[in-house]
C-alpha atoms as a PDB file:
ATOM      1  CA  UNK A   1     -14.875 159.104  88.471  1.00  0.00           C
ATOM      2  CA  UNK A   2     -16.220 158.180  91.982  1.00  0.00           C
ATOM      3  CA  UNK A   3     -17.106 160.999  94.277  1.00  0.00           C
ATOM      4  CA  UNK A   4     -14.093 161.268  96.755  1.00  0.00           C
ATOM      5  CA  UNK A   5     -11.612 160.746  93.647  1.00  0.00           C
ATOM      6  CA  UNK A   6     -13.021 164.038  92.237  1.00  0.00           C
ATOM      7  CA  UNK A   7     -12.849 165.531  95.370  1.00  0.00           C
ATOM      8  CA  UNK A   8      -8.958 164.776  95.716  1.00  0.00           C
ATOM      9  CA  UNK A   9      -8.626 165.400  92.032  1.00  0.00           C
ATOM     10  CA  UNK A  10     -10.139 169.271  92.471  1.00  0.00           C
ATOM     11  CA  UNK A  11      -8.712 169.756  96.160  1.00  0.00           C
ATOM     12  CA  UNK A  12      -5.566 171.648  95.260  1.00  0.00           C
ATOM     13  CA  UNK A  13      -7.726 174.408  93.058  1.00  0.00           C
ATOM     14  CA  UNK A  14     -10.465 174.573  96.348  1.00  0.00           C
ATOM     15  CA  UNK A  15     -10.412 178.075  98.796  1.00  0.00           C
ATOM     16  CA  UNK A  16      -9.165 177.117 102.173  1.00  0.00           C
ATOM     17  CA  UNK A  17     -12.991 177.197 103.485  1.00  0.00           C
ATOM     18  CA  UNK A  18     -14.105 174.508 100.631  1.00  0.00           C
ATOM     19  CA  UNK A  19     -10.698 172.215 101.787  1.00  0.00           C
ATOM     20  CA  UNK A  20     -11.588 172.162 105.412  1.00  0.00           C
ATOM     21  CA  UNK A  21     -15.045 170.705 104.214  1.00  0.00           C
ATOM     22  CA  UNK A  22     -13.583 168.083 101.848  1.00  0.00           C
ATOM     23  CA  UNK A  23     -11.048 166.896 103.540  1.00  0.00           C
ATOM     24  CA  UNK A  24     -13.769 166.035 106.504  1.00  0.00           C
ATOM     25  CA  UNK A  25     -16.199 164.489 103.341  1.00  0.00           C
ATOM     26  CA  UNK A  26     -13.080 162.514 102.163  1.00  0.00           C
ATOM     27  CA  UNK A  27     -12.035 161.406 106.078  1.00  0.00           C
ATOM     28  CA  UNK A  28     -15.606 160.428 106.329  1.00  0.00           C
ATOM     29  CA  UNK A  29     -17.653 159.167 104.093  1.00  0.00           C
ATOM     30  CA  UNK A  30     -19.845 157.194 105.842  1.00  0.00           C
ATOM     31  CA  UNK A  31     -21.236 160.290 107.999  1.00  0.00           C
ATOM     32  CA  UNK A  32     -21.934 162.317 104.468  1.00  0.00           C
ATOM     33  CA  UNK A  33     -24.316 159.208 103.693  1.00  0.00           C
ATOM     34  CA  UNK A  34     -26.136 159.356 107.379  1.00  0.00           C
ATOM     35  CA  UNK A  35     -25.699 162.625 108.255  1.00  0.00           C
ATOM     36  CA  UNK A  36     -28.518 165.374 107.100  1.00  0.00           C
ATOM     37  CA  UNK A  37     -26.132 168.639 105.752  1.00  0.00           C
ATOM     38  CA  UNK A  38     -26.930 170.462 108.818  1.00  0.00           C
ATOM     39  CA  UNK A  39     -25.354 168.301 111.450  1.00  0.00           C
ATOM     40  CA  UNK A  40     -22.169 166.837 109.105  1.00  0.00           C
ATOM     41  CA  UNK A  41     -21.739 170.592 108.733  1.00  0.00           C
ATOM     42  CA  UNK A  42     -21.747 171.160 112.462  1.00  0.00           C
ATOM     43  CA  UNK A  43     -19.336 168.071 112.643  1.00  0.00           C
ATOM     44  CA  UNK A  44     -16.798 168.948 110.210  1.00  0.00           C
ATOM     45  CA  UNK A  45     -17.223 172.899 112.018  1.00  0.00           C
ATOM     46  CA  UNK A  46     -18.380 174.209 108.638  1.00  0.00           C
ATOM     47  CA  UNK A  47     -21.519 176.268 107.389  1.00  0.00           C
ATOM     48  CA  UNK A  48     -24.236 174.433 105.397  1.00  0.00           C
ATOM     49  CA  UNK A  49     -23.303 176.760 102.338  1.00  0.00           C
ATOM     50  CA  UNK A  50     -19.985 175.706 102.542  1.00  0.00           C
ATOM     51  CA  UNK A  51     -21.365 172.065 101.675  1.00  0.00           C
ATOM     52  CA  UNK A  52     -23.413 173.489  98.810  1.00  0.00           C
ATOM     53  CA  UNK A  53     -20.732 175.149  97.414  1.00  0.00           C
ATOM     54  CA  UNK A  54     -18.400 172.754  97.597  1.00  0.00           C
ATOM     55  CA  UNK A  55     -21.006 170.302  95.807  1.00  0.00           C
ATOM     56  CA  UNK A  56     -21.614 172.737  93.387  1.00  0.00           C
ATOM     57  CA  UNK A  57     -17.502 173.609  92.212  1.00  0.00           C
ATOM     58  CA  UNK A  58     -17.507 169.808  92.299  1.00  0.00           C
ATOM     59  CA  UNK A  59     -19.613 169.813  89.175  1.00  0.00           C
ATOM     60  CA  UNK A  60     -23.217 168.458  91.441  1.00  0.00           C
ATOM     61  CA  UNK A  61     -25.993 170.540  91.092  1.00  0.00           C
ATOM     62  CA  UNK A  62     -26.181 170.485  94.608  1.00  0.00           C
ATOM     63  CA  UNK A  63     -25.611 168.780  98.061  1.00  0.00           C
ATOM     64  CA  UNK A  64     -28.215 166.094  97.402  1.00  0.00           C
ATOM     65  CA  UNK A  65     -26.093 164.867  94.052  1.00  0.00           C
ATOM     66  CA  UNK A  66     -22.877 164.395  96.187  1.00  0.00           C
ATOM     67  CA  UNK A  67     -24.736 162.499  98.820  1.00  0.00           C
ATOM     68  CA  UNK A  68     -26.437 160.161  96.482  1.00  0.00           C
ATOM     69  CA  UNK A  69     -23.016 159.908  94.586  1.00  0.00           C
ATOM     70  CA  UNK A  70     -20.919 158.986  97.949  1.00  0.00           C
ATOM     71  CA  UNK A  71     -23.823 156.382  98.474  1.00  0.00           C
ATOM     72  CA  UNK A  72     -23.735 154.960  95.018  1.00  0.00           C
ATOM     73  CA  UNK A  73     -19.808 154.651  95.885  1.00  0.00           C
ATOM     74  CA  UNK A  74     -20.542 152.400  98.980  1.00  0.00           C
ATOM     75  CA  UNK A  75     -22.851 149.866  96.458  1.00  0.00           C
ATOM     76  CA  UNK A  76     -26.320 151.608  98.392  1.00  0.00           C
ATOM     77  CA  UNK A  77     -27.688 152.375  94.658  1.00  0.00           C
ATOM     78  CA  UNK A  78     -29.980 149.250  93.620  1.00  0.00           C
ATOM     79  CA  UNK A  79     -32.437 148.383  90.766  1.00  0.00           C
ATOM     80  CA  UNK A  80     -35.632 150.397  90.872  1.00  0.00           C
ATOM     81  CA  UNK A  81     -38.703 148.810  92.669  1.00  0.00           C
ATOM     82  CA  UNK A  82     -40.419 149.865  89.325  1.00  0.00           C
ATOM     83  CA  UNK A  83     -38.507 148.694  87.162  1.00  0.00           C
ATOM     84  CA  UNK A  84     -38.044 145.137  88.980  1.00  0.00           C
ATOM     85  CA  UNK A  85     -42.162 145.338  88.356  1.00  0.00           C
ATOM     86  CA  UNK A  86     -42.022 145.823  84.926  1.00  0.00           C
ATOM     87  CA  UNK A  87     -39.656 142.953  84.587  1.00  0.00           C
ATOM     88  CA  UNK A  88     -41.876 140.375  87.037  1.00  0.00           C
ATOM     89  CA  UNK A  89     -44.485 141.443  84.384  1.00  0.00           C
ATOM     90  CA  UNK A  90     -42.870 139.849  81.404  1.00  0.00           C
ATOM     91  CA  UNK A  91     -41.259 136.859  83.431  1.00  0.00           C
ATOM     92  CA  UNK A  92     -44.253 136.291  84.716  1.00  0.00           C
ATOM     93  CA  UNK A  93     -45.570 134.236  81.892  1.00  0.00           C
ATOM     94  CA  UNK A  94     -43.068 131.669  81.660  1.00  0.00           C
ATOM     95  CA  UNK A  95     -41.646 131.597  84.886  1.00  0.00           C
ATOM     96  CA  UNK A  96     -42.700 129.764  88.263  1.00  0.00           C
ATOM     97  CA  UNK A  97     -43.165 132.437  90.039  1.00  0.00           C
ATOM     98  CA  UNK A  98     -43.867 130.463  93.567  1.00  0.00           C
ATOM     99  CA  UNK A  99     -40.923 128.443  92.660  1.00  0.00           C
ATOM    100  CA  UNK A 100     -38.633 131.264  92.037  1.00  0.00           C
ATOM    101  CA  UNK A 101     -39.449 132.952  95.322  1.00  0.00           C
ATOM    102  CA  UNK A 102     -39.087 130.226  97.866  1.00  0.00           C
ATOM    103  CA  UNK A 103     -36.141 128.782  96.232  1.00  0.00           C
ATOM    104  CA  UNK A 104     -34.444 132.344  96.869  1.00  0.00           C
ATOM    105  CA  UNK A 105     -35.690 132.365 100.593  1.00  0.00           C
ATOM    106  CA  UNK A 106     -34.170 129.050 101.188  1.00  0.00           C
ATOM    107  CA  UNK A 107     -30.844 130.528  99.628  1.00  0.00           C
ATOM    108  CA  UNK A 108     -30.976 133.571 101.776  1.00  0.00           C
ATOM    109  CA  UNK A 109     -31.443 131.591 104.651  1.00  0.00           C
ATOM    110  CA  UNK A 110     -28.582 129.726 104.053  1.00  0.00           C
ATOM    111  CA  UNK A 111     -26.335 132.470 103.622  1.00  0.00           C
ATOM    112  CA  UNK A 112     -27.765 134.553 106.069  1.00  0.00           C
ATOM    113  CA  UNK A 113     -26.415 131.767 108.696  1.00  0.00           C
ATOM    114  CA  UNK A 114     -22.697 132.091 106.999  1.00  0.00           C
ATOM    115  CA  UNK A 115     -22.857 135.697 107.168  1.00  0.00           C
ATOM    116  CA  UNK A 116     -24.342 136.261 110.779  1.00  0.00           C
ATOM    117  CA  UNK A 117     -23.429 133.458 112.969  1.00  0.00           C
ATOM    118  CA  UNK A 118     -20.508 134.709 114.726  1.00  0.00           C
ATOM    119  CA  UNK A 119     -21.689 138.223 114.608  1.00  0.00           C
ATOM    120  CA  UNK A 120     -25.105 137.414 116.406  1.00  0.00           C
ATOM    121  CA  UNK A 121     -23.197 135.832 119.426  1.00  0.00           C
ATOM    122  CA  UNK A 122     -21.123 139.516 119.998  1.00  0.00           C
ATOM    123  CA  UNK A 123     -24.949 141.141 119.710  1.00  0.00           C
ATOM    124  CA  UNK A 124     -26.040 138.925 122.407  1.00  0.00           C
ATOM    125  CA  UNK A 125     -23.628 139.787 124.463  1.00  0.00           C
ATOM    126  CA  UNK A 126     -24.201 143.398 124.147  1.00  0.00           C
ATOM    127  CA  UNK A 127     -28.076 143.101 124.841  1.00  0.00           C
ATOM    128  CA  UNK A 128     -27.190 140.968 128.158  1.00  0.00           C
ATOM    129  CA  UNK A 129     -25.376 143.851 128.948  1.00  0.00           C
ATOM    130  CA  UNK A 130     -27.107 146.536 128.605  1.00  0.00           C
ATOM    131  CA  UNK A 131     -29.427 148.710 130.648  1.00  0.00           C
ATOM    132  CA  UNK A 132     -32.129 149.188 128.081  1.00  0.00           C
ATOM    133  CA  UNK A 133     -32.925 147.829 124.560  1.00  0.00           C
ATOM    134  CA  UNK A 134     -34.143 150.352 122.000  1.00  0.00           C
ATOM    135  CA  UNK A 135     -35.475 148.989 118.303  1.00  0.00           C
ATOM    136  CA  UNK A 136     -35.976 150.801 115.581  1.00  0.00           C
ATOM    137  CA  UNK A 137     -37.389 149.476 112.435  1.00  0.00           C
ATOM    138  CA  UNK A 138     -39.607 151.507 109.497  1.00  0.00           C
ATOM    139  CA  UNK A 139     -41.677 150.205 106.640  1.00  0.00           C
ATOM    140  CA  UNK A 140     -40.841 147.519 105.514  1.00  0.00           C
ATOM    141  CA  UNK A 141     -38.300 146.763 108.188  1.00  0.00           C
ATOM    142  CA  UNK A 142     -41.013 147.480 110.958  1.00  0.00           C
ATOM    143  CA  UNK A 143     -42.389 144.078 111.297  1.00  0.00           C
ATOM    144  CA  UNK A 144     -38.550 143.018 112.117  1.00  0.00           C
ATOM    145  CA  UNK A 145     -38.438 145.395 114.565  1.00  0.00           C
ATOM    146  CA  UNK A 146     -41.718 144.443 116.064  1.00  0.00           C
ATOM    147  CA  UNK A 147     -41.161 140.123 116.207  1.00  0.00           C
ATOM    148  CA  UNK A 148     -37.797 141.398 117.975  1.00  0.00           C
ATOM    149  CA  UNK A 149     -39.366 143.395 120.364  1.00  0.00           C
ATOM    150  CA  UNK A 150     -43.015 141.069 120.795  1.00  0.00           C
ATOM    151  CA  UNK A 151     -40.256 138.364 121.788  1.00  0.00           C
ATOM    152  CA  UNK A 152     -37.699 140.254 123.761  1.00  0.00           C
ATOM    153  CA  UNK A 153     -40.655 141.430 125.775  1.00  0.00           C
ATOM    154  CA  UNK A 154     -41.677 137.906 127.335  1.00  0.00           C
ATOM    155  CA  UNK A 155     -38.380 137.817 129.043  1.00  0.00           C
ATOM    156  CA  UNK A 156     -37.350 141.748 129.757  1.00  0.00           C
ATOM    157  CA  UNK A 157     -39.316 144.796 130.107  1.00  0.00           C
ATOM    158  CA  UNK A 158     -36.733 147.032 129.271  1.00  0.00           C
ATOM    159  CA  UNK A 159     -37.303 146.906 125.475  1.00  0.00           C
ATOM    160  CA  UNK A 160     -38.666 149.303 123.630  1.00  0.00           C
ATOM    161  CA  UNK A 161     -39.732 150.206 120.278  1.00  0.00           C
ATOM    162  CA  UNK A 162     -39.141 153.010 118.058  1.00  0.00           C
ATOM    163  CA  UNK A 163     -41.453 153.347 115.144  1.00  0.00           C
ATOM    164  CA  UNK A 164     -42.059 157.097 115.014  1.00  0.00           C
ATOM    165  CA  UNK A 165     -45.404 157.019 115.210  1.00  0.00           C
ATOM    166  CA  UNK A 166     -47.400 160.093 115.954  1.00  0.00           C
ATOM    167  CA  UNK A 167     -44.766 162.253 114.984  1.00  0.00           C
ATOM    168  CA  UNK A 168     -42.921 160.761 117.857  1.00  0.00           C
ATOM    169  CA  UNK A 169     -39.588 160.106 116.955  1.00  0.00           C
ATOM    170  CA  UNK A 170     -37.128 162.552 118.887  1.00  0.00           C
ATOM    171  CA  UNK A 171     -39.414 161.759 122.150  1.00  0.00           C
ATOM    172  CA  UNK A 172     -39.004 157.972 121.751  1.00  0.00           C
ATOM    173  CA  UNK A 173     -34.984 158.795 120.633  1.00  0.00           C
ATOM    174  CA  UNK A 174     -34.592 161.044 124.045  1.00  0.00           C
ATOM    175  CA  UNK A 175     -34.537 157.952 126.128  1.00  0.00           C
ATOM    176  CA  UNK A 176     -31.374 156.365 124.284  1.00  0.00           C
ATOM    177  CA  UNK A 177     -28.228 156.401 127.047  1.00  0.00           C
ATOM    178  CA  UNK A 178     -24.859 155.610 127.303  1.00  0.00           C
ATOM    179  CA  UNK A 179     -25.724 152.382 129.520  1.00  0.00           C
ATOM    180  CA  UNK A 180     -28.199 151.126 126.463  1.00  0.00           C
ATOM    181  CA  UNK A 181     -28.096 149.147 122.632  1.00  0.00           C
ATOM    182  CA  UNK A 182     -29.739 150.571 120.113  1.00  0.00           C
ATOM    183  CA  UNK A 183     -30.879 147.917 117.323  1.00  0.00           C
ATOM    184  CA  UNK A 184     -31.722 149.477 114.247  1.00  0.00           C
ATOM    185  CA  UNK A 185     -33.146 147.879 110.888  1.00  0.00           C
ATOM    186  CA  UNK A 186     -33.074 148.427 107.450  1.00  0.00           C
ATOM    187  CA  UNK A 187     -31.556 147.648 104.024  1.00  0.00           C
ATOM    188  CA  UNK A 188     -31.426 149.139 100.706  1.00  0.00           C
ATOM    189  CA  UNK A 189     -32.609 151.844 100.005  1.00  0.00           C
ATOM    190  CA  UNK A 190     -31.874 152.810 103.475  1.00  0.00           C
ATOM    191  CA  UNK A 191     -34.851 154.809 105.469  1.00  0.00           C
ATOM    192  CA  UNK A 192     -34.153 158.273 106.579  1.00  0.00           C
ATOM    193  CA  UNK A 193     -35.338 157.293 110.266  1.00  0.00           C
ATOM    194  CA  UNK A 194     -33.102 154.668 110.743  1.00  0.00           C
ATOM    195  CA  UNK A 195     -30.013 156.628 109.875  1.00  0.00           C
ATOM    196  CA  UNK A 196     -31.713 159.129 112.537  1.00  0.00           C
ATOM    197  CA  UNK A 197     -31.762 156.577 115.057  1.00  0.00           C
ATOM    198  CA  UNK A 198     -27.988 155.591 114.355  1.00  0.00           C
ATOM    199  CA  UNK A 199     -27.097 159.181 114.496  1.00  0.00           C
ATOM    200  CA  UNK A 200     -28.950 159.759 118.037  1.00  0.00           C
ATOM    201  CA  UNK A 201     -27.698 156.404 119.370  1.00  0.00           C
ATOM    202  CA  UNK A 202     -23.796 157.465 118.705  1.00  0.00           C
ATOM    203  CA  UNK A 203     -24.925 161.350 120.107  1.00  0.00           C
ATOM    204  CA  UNK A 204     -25.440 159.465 123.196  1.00  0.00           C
ATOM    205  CA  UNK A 205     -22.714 156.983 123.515  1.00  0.00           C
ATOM    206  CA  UNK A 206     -25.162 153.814 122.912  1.00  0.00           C
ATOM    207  CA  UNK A 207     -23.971 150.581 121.577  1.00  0.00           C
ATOM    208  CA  UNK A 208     -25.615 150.377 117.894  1.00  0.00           C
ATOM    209  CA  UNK A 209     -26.539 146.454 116.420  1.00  0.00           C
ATOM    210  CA  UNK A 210     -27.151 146.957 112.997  1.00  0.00           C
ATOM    211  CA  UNK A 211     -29.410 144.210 111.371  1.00  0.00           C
ATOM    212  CA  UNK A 212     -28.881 145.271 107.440  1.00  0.00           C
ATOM    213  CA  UNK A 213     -28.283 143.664 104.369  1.00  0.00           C
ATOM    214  CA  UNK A 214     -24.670 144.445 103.625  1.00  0.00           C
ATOM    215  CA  UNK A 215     -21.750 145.807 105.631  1.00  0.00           C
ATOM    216  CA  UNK A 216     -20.808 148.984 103.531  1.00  0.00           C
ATOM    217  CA  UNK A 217     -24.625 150.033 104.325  1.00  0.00           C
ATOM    218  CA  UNK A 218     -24.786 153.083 106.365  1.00  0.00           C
ATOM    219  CA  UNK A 219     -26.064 151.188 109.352  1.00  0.00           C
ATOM    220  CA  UNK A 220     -23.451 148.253 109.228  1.00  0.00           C
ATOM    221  CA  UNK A 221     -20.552 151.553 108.718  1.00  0.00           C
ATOM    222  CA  UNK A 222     -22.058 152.993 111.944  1.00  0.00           C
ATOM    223  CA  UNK A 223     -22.578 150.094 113.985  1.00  0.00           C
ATOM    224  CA  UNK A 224     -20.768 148.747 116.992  1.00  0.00           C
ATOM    225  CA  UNK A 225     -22.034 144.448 115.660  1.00  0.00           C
ATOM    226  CA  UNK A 226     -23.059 144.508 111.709  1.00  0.00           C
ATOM    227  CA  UNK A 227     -25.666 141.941 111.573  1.00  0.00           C
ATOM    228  CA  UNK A 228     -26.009 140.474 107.881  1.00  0.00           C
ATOM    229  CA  UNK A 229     -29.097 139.162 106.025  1.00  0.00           C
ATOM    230  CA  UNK A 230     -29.727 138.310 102.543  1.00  0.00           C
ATOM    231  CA  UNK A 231     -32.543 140.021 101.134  1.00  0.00           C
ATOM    232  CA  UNK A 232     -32.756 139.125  97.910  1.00  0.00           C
ATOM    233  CA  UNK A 233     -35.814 138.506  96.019  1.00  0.00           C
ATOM    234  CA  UNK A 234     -36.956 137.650  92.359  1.00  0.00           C
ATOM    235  CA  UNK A 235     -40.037 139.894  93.145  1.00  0.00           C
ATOM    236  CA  UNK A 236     -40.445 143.609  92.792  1.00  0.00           C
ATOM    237  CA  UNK A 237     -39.316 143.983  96.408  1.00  0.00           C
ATOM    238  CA  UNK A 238     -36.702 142.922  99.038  1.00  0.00           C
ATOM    239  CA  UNK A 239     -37.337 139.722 101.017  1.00  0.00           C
ATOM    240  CA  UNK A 240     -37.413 140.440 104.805  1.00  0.00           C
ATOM    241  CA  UNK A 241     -37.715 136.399 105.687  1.00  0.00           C
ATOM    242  CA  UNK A 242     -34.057 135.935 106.541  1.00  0.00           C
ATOM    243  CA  UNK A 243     -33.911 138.863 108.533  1.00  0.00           C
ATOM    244  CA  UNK A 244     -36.814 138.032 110.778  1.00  0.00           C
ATOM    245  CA  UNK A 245     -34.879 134.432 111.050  1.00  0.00           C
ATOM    246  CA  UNK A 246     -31.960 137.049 112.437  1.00  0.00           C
ATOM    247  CA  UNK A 247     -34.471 137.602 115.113  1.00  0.00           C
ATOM    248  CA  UNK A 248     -35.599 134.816 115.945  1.00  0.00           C
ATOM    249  CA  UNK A 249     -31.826 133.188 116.194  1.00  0.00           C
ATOM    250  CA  UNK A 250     -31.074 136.493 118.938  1.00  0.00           C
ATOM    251  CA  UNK A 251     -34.148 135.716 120.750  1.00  0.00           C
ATOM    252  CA  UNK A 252     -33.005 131.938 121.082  1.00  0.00           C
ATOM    253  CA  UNK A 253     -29.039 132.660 122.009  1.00  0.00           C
ATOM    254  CA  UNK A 254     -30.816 135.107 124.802  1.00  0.00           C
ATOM    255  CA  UNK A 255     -32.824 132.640 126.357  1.00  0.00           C
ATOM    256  CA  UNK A 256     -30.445 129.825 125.987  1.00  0.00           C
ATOM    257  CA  UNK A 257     -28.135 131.783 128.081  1.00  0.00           C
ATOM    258  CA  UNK A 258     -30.341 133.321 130.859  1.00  0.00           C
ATOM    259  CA  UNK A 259     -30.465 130.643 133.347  1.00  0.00           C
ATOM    260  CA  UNK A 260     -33.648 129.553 134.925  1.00  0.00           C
ATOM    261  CA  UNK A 261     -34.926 133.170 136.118  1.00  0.00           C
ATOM    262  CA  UNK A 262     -36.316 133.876 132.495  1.00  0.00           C
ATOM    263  CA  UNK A 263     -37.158 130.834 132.087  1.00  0.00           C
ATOM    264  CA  UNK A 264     -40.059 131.415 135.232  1.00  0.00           C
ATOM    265  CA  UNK A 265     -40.194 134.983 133.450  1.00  0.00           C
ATOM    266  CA  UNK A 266     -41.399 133.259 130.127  1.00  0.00           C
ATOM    267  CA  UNK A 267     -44.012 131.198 131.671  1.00  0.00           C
ATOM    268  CA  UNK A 268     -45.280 133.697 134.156  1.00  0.00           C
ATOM    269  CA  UNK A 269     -46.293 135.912 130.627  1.00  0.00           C
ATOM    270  CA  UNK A 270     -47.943 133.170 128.596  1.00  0.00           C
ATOM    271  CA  UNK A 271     -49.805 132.094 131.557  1.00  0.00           C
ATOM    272  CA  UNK A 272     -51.133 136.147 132.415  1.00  0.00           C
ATOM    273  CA  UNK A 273     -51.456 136.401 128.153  1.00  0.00           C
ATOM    274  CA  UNK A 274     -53.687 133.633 128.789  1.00  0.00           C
ATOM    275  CA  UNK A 275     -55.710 134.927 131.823  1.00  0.00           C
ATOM    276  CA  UNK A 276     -56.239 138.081 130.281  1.00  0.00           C
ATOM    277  CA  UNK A 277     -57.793 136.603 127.098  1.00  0.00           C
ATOM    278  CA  UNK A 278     -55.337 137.830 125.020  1.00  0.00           C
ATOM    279  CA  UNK A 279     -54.336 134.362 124.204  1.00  0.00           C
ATOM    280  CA  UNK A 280     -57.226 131.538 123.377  1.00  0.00           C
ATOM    281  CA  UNK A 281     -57.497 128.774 125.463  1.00  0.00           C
ATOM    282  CA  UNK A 282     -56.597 125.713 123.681  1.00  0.00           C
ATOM    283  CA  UNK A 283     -60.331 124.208 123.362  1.00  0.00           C
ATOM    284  CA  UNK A 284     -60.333 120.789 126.022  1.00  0.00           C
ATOM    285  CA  UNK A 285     -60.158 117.681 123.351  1.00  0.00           C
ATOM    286  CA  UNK A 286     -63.863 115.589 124.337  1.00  0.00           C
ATOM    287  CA  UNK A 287     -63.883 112.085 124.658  1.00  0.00           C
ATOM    288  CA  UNK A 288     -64.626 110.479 121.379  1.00  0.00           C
ATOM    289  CA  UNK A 289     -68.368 108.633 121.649  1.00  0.00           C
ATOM    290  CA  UNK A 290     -67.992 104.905 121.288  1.00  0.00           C
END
């Protein structure tokens, strides 16, 4: 029995206390997924205890069990990165292993496009529109985050990265405002700082892009624009290919659209990346000796 069917199953034996609680769990089941207990407590006006509790009459040994089972619910549970190992293992005798791989980035490409076409025009707009740009990506997602800002940032300085580093997180999330986007990264299994940065970026009123792998993920449930990718992989772990593609696609729509004043924006930064020795100079071609 999925977790909110037990929930309405049990409801009419619950106290009045454990009611309030589910019928806020039932109502919203995508906040139980990217909430921590603490603040979906303080949103559906209940105690912490009251979650346990509630969990616990439920037949979960606790609130972690009813979390995990409201996310297995939404299709966030996936095959073990261990197990997939084990598996590569034994294939990897007979199999073409190179073969295998690219032939299932050229199919996520492909259906990346279907899935994200018309959705990556609506996040374009939002970014034009916005005051500041805020990205968030972790792990494996952080390169993402970082070819979306490295390429934002030729055109517009107000882009900026959130990667947590030094403990930083809550500093680099106290900058998010009503008049910004927040574009957050991830797919299954979904980081813990991401659904932070979703959570802060609706606290403050921000428009949220989700780039994410499928839309009942907790990012895509959140979000303002679900952005799609396939990430799927015949290796132990999740492809990010198509979902830098995403990026690269956003970056292009951006310029496309910006007229000729980022277009002397763009050249102005190669030319000082260039100056400053941060890019090489492309060697001067000699005239071949006759």
């Amino acid at each position: 029995m999925r977790a909110k069917e037990k929930i309405l199953d049990q409801f009419p034996a619950l106290s009045p206390t454990l009611r309030a609680a589910a019928r806020f769990i039932v109502d919203h089941p995508n906040d139980v997924v990217i909430s921590s207990m603490r603040t979906l407590a303080e949103h559906a006006k209940a105690q912490p205890s009251t979650l346990v509790r509630l969990a616990q009459q439920l037949g979960f040994s606790g609130w972690p069990e009813l979390k995990s089972a409201f996310a297995e619910d939404l299709g966030l549970r996936r095959e073990g990165y261990g197990e997939r190992a084990k598996n590569l293992t034994t294939r990897g005798k007979t199999a073409d292993l190179v073969g295998e791989l690219f032939s299932a980035q050229q199919a996520n490409l492909v259906l990346t496009e279907a899935l994200c076409a018309s959705a990556l025009k609506d996040a374009a707009k939002a970014l034009k529109k916005s005051r500041s740009v805020h990205v968030a990506g972790f792990r494996a997602s952080f390169p993402v985050a970082y070819a979306l800002v490295y390429g934002y940032r030729l055109f517009r300085d107000s882009v900026h990265l959130i990667d947590g580093q030094g403990g930083g997180l809550e500093m680099q999330m106290r900058s998010i405002s009503k008049q910004d986007v927040v574009v957050a990264i991830s797919f299954a299994p979904y980081s813990r700082e991401s659904l932070a940065v979703v959570e802060a970026a609706r606290t403050a009123g921000a428009k949220i892009i989700a780039l994410t792998d499928s839309n009942a993920s907790p990012l895509a449930l959140a979000s303002d624009v679900p952005v799609l990718f396939s990430a799927t992989s015949p290796s132990f772990f999740p492809s990010v290919a198509a979902a830098v593609a995403v990026t690269e696609a956003l970056l292009e729509l951006l310029v496309a659209d910006a007229g000729e004043g980022i277009v002397k924006k763009i050249d102005q930064t190669e030319q000082s990346l260039f100056e400053s020795g941060a890019y090489l100079q492309a060697p001067t071609r000699r005239t071949p000796i006759r």
